[in-house]
C-alpha atoms as a PDB file:
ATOM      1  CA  UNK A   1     103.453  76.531  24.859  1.00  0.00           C
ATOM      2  CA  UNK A   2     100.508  78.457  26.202  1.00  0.00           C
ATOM      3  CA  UNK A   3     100.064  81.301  28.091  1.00  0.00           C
ATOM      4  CA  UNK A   4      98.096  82.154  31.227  1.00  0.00           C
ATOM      5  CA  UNK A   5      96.573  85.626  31.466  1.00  0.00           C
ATOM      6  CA  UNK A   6      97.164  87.018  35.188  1.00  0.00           C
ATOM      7  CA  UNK A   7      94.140  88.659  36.599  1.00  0.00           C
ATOM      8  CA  UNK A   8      94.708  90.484  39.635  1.00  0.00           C
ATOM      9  CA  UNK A   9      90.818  91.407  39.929  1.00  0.00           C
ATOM     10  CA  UNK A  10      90.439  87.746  41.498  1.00  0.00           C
ATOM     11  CA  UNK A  11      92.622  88.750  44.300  1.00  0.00           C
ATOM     12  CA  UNK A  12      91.608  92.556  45.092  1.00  0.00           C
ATOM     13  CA  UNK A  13      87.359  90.480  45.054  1.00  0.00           C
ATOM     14  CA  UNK A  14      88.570  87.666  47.628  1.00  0.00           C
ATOM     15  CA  UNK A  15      90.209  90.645  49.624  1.00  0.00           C
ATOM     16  CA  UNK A  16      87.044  92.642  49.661  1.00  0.00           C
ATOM     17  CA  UNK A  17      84.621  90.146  50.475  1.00  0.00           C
ATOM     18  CA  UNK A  18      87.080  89.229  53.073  1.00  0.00           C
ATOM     19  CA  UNK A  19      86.530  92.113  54.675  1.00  0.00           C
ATOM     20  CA  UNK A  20      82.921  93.036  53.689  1.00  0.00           C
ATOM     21  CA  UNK A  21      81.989  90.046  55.585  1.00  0.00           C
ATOM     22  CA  UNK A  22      83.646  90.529  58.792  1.00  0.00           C
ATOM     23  CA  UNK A  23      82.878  93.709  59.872  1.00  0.00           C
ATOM     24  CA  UNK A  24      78.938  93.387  60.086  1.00  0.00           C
ATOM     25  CA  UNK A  25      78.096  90.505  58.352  1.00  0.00           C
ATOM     26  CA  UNK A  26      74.581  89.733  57.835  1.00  0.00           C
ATOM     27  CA  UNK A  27      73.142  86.784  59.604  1.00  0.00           C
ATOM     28  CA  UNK A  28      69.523  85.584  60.158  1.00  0.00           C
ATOM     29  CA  UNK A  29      68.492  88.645  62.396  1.00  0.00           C
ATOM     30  CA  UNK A  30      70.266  91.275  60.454  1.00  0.00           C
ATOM     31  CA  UNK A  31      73.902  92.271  60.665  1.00  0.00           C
ATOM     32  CA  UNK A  32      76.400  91.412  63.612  1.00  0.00           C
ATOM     33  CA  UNK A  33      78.319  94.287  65.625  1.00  0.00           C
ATOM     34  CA  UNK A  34      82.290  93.979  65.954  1.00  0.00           C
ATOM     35  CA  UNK A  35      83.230  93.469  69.838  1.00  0.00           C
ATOM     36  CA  UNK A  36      85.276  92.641  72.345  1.00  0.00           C
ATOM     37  CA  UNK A  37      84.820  90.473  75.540  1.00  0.00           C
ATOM     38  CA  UNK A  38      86.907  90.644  78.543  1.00  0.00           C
ATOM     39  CA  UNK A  39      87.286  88.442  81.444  1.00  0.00           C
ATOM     40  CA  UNK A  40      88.614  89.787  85.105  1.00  0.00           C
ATOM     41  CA  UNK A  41      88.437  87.911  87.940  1.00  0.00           C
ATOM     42  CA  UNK A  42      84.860  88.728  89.209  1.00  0.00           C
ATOM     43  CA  UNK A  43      83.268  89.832  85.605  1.00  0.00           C
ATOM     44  CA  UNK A  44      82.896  89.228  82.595  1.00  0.00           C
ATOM     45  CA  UNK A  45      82.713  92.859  79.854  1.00  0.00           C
ATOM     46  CA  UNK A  46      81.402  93.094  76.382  1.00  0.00           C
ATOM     47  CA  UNK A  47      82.488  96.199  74.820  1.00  0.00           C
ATOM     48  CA  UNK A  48      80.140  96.714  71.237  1.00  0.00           C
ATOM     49  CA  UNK A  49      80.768  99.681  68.582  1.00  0.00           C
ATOM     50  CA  UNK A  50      76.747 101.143  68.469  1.00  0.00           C
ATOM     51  CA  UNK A  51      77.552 104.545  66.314  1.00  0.00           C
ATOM     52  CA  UNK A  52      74.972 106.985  66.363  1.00  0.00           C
ATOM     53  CA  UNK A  53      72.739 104.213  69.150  1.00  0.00           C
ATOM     54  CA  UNK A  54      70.802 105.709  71.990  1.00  0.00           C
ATOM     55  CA  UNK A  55      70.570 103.388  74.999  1.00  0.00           C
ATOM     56  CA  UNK A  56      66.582 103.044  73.884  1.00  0.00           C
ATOM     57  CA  UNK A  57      67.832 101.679  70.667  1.00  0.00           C
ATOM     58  CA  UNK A  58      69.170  98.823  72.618  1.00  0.00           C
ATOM     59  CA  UNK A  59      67.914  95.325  73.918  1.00  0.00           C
ATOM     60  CA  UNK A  60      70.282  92.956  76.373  1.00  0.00           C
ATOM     61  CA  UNK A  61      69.191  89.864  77.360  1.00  0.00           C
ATOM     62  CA  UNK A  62      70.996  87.507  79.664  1.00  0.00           C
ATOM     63  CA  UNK A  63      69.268  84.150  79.554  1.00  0.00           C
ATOM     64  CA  UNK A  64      71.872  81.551  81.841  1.00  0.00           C
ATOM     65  CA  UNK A  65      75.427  81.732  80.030  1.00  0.00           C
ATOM     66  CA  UNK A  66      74.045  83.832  77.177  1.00  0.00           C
ATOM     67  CA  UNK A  67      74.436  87.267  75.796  1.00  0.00           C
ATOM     68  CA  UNK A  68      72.470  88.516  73.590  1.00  0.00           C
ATOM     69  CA  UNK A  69      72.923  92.678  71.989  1.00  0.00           C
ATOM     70  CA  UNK A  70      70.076  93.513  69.628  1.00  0.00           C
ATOM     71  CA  UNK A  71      68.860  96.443  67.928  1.00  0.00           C
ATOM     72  CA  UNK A  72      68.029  98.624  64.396  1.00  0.00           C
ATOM     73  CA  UNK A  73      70.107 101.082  62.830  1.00  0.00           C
ATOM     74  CA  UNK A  74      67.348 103.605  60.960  1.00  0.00           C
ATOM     75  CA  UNK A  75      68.580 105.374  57.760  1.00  0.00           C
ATOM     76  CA  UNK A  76      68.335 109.322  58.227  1.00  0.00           C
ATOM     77  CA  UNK A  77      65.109 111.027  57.261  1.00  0.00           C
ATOM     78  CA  UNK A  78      65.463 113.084  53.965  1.00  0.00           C
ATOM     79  CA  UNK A  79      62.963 115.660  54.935  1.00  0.00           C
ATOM     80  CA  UNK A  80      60.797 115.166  51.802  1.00  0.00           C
ATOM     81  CA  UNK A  81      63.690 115.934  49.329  1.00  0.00           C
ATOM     82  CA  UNK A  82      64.674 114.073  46.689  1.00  0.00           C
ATOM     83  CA  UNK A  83      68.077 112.431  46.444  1.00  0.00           C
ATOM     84  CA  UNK A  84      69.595 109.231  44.497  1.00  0.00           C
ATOM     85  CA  UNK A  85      72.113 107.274  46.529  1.00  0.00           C
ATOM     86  CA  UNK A  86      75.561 107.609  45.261  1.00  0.00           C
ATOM     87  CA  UNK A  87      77.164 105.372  47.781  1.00  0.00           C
ATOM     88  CA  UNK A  88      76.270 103.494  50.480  1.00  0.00           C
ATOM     89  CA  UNK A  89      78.460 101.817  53.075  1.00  0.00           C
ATOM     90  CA  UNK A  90      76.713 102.671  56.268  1.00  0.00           C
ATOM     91  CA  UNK A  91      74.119  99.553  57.103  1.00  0.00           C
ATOM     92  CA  UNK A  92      71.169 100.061  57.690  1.00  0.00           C
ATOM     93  CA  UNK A  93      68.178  97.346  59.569  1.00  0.00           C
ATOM     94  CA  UNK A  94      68.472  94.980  62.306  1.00  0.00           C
ATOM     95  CA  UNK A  95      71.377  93.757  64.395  1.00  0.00           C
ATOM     96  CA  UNK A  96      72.287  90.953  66.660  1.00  0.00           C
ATOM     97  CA  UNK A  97      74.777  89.484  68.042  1.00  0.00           C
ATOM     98  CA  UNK A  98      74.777  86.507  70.714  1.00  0.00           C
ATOM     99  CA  UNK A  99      77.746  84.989  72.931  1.00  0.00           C
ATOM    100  CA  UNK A 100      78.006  81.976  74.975  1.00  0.00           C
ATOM    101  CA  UNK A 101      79.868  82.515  77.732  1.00  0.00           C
ATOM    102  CA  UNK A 102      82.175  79.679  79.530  1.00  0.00           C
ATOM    103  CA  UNK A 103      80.906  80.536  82.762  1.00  0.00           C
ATOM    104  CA  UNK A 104      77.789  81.378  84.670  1.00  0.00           C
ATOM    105  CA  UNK A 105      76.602  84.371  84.985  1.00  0.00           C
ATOM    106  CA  UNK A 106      74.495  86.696  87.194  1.00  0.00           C
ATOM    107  CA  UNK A 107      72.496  88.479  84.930  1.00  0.00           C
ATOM    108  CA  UNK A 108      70.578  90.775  87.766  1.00  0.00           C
ATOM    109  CA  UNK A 109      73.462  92.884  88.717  1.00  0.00           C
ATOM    110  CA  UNK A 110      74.800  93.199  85.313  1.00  0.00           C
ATOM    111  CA  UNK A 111      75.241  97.191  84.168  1.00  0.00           C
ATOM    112  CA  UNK A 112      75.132  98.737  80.420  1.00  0.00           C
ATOM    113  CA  UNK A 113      75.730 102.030  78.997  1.00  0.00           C
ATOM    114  CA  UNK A 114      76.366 103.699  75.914  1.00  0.00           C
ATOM    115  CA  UNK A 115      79.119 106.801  75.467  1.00  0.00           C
ATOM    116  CA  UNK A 116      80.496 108.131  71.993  1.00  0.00           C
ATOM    117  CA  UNK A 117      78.996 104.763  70.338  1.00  0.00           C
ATOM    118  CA  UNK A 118      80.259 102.448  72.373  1.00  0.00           C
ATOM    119  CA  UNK A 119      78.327 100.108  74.464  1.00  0.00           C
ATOM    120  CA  UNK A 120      80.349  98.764  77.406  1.00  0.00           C
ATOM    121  CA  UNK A 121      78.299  95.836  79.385  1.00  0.00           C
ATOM    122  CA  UNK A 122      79.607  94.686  82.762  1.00  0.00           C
ATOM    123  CA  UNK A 123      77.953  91.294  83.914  1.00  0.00           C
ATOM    124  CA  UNK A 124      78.891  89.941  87.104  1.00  0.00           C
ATOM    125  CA  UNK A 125      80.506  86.250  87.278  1.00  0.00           C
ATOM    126  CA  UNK A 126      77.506  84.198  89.541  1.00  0.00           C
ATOM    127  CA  UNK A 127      79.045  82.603  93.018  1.00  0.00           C
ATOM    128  CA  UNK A 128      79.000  79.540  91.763  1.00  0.00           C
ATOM    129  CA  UNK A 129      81.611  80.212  88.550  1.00  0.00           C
ATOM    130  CA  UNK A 130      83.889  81.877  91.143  1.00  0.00           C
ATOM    131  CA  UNK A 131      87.373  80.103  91.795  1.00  0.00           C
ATOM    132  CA  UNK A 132      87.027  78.411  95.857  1.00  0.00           C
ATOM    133  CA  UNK A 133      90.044  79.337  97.813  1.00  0.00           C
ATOM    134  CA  UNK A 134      90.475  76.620 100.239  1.00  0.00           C
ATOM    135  CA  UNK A 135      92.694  77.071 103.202  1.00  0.00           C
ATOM    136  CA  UNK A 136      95.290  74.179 104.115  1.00  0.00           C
ATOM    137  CA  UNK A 137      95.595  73.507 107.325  1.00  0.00           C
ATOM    138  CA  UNK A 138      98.592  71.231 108.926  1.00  0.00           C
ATOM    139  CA  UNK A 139      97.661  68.209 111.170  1.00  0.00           C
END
């Protein structure tokens, strides 16, 4: 008979890079943003968490059915004084984050801004992604 040692470390490490990796995972450009999109019937909104992000600190571009949030989170200045880093969960560098979109979308009237770090962007659905409503008529 033999016995197995249980090791519960295996468990609490697949838990934590569970979640490591979802919040703002690191990519090819940097690290994503967690957010939500939204669909009513005449838009489409993206609502991103940007804590501590001006509006300056952020570039949308809307290229056909595309969405694309980017941007840099800078570390705080230290002011010349010396300090060692005793933990560090805040990330720091380049972000971005792009979404296709199942419809088309009309990119010049879309609207963006930025209150207690959150970025909500509103971006009209174009004429042509619109539902028709067609009228029947009796003969």
């Amino acid at each position: 008979m033999s016995l197995s040692l249980y090791r519960p470390t295996r468990l609490t490490e697949m838990l934590d890079r569970m979640f490591d990796d979802s919040y703002f995972g690191r990519g090819e450009e940097g690290f994503g943003m967690p957010l939500d999109v939204y669909v009513t019937e005449n838009d489409y909104i993206v609502r991103a968490v940007v804590p501590g992000l001006k509006p300056d600190d952020l570039k949308l571009e809307i290229n056909d059915n595309t969405i694309t949030l980017k941007g840099e989170v800078l570390p705080p200045e230290k002011n010349g004084e010396k300090s060692s880093v005793l933990l560090q969960e805040i990330r720091y560098g380049k972000f971005a984050r792009t979404l296709t979109i199942g419809g088309e979308l009309d990119g010049d009237k879309a609207e963006a801004h930025v209150e207690n770090g959150m970025l909500t962007l509103r971006v009209p659905k174009s004429e042509a992604a619109k539902p028709k409503v067609i009228k029947v008529r009796a003969k």
